[in-house]
N, C-alpha and C. Protein backbone atom coordinates (compact mmCIF):
# COMPACT_ATOMS: atom_id res chain seq x y z
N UNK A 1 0.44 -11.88 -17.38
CA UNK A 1 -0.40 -11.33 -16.32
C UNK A 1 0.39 -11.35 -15.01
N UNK A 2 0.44 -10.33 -14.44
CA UNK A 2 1.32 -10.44 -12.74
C UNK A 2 0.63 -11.31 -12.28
N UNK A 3 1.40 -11.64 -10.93
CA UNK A 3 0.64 -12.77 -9.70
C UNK A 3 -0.09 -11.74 -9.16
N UNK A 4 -1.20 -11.88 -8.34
CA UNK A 4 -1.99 -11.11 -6.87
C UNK A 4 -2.32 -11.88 -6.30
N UNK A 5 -2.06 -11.39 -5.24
CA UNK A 5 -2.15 -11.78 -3.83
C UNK A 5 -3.70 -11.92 -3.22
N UNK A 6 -4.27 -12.52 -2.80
CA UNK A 6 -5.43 -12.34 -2.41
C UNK A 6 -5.29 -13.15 -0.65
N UNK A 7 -5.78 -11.94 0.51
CA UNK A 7 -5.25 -12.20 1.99
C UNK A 7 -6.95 -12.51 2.23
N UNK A 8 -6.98 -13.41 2.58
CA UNK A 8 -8.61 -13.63 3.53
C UNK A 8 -8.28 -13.17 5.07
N UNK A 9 -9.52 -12.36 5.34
CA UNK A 9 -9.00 -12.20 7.11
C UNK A 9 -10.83 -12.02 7.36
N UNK A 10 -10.70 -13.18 8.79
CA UNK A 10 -11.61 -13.25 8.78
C UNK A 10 -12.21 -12.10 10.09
N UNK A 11 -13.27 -11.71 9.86
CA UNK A 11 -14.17 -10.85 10.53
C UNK A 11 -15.56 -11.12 11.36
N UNK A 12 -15.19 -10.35 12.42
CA UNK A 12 -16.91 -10.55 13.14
C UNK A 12 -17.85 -10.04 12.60
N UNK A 13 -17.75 -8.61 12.00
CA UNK A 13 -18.39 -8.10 11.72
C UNK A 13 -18.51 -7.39 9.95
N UNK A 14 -19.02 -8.08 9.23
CA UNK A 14 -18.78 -7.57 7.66
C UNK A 14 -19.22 -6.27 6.99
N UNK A 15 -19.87 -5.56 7.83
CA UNK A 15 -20.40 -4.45 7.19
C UNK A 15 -19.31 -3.56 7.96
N UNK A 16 -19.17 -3.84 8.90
CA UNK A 16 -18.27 -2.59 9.63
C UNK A 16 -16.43 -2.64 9.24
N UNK A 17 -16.04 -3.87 9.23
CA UNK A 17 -14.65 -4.67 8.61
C UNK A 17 -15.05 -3.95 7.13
N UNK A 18 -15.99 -3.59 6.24
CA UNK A 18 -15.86 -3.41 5.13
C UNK A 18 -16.01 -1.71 4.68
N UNK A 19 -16.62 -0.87 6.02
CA UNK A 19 -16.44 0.04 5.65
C UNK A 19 -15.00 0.81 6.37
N UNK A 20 -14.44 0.04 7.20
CA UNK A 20 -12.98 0.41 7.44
C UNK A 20 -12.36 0.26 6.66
N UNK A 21 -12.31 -0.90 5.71
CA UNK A 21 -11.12 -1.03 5.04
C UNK A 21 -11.98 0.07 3.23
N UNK A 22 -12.56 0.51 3.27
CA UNK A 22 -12.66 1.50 2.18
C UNK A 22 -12.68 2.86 2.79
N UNK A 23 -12.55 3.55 4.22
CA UNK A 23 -11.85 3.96 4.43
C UNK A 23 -10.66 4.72 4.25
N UNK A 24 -9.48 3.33 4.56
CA UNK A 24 -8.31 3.62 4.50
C UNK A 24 -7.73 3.31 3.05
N UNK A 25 -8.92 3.07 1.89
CA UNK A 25 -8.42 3.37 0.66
C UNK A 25 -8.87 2.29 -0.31
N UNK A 26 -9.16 0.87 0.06
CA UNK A 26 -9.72 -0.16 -0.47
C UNK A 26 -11.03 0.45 -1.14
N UNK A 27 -10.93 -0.16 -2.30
CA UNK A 27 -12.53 -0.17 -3.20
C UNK A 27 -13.27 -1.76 -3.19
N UNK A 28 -14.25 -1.64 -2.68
CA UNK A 28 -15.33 -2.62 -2.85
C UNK A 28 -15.07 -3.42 -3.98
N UNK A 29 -14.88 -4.66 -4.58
CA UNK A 29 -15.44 -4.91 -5.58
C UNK A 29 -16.72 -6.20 -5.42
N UNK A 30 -17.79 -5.49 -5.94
CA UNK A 30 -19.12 -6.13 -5.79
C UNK A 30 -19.24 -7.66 -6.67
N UNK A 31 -19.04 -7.70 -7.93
CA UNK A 31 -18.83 -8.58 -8.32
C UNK A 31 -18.32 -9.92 -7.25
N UNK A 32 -17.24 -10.00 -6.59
CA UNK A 32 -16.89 -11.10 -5.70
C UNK A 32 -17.55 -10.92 -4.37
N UNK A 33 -18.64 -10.26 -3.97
CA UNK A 33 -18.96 -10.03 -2.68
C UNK A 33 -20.41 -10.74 -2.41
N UNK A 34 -20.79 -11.16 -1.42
CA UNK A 34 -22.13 -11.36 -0.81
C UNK A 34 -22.42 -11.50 0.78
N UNK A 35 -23.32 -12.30 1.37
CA UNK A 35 -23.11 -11.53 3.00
C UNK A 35 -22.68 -11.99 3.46
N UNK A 36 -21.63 -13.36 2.69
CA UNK A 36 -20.63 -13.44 3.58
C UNK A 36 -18.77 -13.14 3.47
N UNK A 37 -19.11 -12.70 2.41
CA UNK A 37 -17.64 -12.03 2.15
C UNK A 37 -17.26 -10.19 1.11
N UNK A 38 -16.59 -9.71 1.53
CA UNK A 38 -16.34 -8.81 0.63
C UNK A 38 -14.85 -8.65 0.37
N UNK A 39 -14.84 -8.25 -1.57
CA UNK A 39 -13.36 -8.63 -2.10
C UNK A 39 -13.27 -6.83 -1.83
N UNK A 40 -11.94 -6.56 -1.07
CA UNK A 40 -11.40 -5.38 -0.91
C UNK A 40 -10.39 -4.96 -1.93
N UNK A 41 -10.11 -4.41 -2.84
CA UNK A 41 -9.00 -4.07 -3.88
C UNK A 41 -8.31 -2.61 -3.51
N UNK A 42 -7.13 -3.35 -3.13
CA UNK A 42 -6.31 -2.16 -2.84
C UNK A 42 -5.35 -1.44 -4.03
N UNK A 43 -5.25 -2.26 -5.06
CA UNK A 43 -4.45 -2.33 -6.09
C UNK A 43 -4.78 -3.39 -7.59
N UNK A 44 -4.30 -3.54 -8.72
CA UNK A 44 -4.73 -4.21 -9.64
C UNK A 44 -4.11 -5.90 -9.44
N UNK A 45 -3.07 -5.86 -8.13
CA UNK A 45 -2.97 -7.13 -7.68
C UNK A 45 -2.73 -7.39 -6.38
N UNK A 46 -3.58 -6.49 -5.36
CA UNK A 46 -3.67 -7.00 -4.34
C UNK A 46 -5.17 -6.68 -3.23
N UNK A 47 -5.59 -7.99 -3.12
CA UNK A 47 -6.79 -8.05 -2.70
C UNK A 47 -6.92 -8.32 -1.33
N UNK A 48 -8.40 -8.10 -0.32
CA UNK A 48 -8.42 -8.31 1.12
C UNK A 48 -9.67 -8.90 0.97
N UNK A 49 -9.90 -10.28 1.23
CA UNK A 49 -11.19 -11.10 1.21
C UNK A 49 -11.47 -11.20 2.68
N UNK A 50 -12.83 -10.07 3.26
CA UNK A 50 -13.25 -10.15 4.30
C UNK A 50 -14.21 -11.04 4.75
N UNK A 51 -14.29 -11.89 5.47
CA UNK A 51 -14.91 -13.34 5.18
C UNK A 51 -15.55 -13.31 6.88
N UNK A 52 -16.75 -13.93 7.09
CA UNK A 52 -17.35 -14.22 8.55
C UNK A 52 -16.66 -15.29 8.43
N UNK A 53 -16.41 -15.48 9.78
CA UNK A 53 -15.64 -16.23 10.47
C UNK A 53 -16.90 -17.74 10.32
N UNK A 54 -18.21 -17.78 10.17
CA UNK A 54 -18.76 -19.04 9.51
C UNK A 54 -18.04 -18.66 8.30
N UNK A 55 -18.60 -18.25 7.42
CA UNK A 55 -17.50 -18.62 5.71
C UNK A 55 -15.81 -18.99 6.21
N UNK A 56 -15.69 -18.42 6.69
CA UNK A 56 -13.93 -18.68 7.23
C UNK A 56 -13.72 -20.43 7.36
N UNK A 57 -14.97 -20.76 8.33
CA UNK A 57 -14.36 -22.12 8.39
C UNK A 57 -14.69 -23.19 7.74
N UNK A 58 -15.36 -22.57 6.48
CA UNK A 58 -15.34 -23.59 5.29
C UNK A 58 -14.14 -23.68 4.60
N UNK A 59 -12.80 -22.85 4.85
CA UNK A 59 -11.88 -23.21 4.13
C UNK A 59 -10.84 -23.90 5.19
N UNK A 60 -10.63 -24.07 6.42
CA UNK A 60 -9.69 -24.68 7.61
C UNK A 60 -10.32 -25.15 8.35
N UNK A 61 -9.77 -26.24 8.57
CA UNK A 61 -10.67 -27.19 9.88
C UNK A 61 -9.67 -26.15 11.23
N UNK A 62 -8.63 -25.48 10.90
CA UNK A 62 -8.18 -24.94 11.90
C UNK A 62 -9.26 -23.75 13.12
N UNK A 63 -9.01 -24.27 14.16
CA UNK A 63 -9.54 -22.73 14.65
C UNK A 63 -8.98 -21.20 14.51
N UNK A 64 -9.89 -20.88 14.50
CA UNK A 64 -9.59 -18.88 14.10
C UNK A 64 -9.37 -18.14 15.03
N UNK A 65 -7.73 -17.76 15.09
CA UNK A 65 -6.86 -16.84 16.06
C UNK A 65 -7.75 -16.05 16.16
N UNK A 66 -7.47 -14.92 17.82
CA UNK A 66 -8.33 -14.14 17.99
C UNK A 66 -7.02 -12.84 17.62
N UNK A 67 -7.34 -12.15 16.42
CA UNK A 67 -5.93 -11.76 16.36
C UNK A 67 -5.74 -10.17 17.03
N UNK A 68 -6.80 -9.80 18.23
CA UNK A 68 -6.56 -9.12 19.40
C UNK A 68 -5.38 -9.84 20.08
N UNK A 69 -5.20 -11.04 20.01
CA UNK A 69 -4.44 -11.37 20.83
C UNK A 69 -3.11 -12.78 20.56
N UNK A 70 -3.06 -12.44 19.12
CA UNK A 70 -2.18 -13.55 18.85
C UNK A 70 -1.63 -13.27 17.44
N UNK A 71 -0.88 -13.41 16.83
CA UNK A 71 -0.63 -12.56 15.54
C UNK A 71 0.01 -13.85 14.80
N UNK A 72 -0.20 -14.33 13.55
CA UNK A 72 0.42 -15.31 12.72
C UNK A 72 0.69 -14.53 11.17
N UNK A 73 0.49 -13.17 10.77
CA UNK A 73 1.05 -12.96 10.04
C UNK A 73 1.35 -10.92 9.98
N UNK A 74 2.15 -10.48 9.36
CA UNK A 74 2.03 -9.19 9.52
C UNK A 74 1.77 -8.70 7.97
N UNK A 75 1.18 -7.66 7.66
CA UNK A 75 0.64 -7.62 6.09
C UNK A 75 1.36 -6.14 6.23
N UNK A 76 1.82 -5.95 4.93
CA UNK A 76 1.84 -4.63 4.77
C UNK A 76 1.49 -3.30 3.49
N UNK A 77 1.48 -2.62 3.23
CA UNK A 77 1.08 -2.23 2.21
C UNK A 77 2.34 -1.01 1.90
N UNK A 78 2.68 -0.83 0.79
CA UNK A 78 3.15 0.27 0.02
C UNK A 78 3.04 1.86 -0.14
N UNK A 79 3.53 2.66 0.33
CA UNK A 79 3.09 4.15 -0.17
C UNK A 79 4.01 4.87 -0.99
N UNK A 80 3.07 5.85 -1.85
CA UNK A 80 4.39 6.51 -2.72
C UNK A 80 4.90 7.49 -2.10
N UNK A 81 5.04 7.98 -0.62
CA UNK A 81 5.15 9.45 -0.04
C UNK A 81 5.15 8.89 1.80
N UNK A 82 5.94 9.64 2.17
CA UNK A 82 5.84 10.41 3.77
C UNK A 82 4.58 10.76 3.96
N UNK A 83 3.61 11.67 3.20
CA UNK A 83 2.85 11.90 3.50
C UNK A 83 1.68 10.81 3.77
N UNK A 84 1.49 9.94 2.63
CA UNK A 84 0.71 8.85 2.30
C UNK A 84 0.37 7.97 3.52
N UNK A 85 2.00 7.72 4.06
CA UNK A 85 1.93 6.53 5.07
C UNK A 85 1.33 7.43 5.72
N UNK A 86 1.03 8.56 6.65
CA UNK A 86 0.30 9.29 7.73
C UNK A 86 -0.77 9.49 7.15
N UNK A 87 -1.30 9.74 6.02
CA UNK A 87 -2.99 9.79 5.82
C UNK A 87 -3.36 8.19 5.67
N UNK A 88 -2.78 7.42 5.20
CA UNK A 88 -3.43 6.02 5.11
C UNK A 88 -3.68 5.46 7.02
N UNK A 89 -2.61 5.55 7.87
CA UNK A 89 -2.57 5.47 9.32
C UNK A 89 -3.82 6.00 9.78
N UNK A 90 -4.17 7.89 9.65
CA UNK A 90 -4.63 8.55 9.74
C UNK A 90 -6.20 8.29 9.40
N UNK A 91 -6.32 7.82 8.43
CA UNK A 91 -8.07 7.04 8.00
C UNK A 91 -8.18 5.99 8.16
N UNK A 92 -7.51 5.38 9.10
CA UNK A 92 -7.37 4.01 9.79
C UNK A 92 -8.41 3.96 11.03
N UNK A 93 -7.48 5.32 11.81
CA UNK A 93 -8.04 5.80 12.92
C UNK A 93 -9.12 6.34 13.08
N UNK A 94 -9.46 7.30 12.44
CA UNK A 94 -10.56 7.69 12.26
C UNK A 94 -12.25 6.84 11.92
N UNK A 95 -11.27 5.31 10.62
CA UNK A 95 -12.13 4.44 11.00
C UNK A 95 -12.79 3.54 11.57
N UNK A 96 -12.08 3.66 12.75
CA UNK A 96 -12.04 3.29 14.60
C UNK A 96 -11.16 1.80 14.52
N UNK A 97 -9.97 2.22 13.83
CA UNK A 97 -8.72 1.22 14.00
C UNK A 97 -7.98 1.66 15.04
N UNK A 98 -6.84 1.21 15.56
CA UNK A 98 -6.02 1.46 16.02
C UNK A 98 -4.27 1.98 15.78
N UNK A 99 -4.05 3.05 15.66
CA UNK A 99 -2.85 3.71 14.81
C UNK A 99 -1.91 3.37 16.07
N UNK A 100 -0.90 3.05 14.64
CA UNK A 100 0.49 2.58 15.74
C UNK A 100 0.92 1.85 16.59
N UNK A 101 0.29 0.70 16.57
CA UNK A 101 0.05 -0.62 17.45
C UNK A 101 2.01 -1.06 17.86
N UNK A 102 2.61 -0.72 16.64
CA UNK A 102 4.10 -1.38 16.81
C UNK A 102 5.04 0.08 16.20
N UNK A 103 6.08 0.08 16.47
CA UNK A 103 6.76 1.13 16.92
C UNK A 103 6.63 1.69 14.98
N UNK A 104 7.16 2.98 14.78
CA UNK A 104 7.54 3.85 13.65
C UNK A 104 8.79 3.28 12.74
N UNK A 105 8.78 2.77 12.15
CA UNK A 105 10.42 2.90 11.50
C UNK A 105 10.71 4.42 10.61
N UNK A 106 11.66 5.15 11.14
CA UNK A 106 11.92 6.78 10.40
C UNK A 106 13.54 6.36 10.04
N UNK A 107 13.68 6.17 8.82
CA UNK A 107 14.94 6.35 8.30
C UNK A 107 15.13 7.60 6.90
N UNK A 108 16.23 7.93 6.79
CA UNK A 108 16.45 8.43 5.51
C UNK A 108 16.02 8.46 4.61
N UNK A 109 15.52 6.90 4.26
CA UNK A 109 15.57 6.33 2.99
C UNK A 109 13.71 5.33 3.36
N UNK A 110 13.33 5.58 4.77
CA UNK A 110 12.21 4.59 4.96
C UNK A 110 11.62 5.18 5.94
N UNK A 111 10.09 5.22 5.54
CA UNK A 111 9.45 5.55 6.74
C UNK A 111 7.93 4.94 6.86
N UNK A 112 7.92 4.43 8.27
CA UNK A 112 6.22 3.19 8.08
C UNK A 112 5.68 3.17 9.48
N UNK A 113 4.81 3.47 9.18
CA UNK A 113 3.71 3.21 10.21
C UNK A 113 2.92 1.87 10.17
N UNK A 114 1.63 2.10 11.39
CA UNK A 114 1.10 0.39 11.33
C UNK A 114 -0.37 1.37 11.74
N UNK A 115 -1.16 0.25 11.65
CA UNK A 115 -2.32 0.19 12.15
C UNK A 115 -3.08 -0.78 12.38
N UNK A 116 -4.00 -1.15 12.85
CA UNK A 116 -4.55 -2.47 13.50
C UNK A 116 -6.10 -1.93 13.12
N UNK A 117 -6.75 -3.12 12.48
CA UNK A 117 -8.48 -3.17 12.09
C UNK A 117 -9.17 -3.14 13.14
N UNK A 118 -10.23 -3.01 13.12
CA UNK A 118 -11.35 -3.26 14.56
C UNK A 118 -11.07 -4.87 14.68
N UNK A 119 -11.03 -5.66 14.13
CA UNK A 119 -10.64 -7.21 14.18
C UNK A 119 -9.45 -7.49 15.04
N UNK A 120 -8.03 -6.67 14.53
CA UNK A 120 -7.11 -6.78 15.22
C UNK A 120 -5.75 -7.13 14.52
N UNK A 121 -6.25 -7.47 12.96
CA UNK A 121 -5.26 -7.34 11.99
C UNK A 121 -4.25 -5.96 11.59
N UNK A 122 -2.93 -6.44 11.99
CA UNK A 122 -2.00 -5.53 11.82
C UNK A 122 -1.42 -5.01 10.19
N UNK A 123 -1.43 -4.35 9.97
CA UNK A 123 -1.53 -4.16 8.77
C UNK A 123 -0.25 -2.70 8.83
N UNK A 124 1.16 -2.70 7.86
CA UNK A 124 2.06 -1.82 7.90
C UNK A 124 1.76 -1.00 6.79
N UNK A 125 2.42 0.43 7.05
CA UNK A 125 2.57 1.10 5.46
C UNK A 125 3.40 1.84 5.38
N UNK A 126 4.57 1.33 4.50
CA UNK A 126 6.02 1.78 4.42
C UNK A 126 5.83 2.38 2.90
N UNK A 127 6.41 3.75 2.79
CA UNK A 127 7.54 4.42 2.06
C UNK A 127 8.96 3.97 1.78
N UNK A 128 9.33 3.90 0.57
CA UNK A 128 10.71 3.59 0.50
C UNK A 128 11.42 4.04 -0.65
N UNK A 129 12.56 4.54 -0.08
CA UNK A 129 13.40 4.88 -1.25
C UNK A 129 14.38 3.87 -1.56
N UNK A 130 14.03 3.34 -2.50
CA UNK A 130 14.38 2.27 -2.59
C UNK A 130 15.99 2.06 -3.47
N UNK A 131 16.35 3.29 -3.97
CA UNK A 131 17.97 3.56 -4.62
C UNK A 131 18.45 3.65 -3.27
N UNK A 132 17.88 4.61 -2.72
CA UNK A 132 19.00 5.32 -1.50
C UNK A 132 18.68 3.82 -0.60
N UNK A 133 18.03 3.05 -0.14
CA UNK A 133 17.79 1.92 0.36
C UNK A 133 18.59 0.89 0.39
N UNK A 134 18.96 0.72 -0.87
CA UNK A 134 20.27 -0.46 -2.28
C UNK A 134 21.63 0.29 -1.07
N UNK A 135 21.70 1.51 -1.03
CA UNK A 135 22.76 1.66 -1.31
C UNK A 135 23.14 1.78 0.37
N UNK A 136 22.54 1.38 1.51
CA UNK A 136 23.02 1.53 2.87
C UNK A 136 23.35 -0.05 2.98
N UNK A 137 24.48 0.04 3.68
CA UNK A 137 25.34 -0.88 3.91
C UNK A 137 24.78 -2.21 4.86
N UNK A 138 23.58 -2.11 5.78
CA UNK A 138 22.75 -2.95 6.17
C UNK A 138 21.73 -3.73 5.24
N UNK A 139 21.39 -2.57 4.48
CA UNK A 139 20.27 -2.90 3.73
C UNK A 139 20.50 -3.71 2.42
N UNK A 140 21.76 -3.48 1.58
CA UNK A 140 22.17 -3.79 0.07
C UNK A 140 22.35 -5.20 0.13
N UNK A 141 22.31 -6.51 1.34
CA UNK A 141 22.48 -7.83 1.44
C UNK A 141 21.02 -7.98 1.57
N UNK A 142 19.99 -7.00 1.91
CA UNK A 142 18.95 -7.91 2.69
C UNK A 142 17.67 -8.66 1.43
């Protein structure tokens, strides 16, 4: 069985955090959901557990970044196309995210955009060619 990833991010608001992120392409899955969390499936191993910030702090005695304004992790997601990364950006915005929070990377071989949730979670989505990628002289150590 692969590993998956499962990202908790916590939210003010769960109905609205949940219809952004199906949106920009996430499917609901109901089975793991109730009013205080919803499991987002972006893929067959990677999940977005949208959690109120009460459910949130049943798992950290830590306090909860306001991540408008402080960032502790950057997430990113995968596309198979040029095109992809601009419609995934693109129904970001529309789902009253914020497109393009951090600069474009446009290479040859790579191209990614960002977008930011109504929460404030940054979230990337890179294209990659990943032969022609191997084979640039920056990239083939990294």
């Amino acid at each position: 069985m692969p590993k998956m990833i499962f990202v908790s991010l916590p939210v003010t608001d769960l109905k609205r955090a949940t219809a952004f992120y199906e949106a920009v392409g996430a499917v609901k899955n109901p089975q793991f959901c109730d009013d205080t969390t919803s499991c987002m499936v972006f893929s067959e191993t990677i999940f977005a557990m949208l959690v109120t910030h009460d459910k949130f702090r049943q798992f950290t005695p830590k306090p909860i970044a306001d991540a408008r304004t402080s960032n502790q992790v950057l997430l990113c997601l995968s596309a198979d196309s040029r095109d992809e990364v601009d419609d995934i950006v693109g129904k970001a915005e529309v789902a009253g995210g914020t497109a393009d929070p951090s600069p474009k990377d446009e290479f040859s071989f790579m191209y990614g955009r960002s977008f930011e949730d109504p929460d404030g979670h940054m979230w990337g989505v890179t294209w990659m060619d990943v032969a022609a990628a191997t084979s640039q002289p920056d990239m083939a150590n990294a």
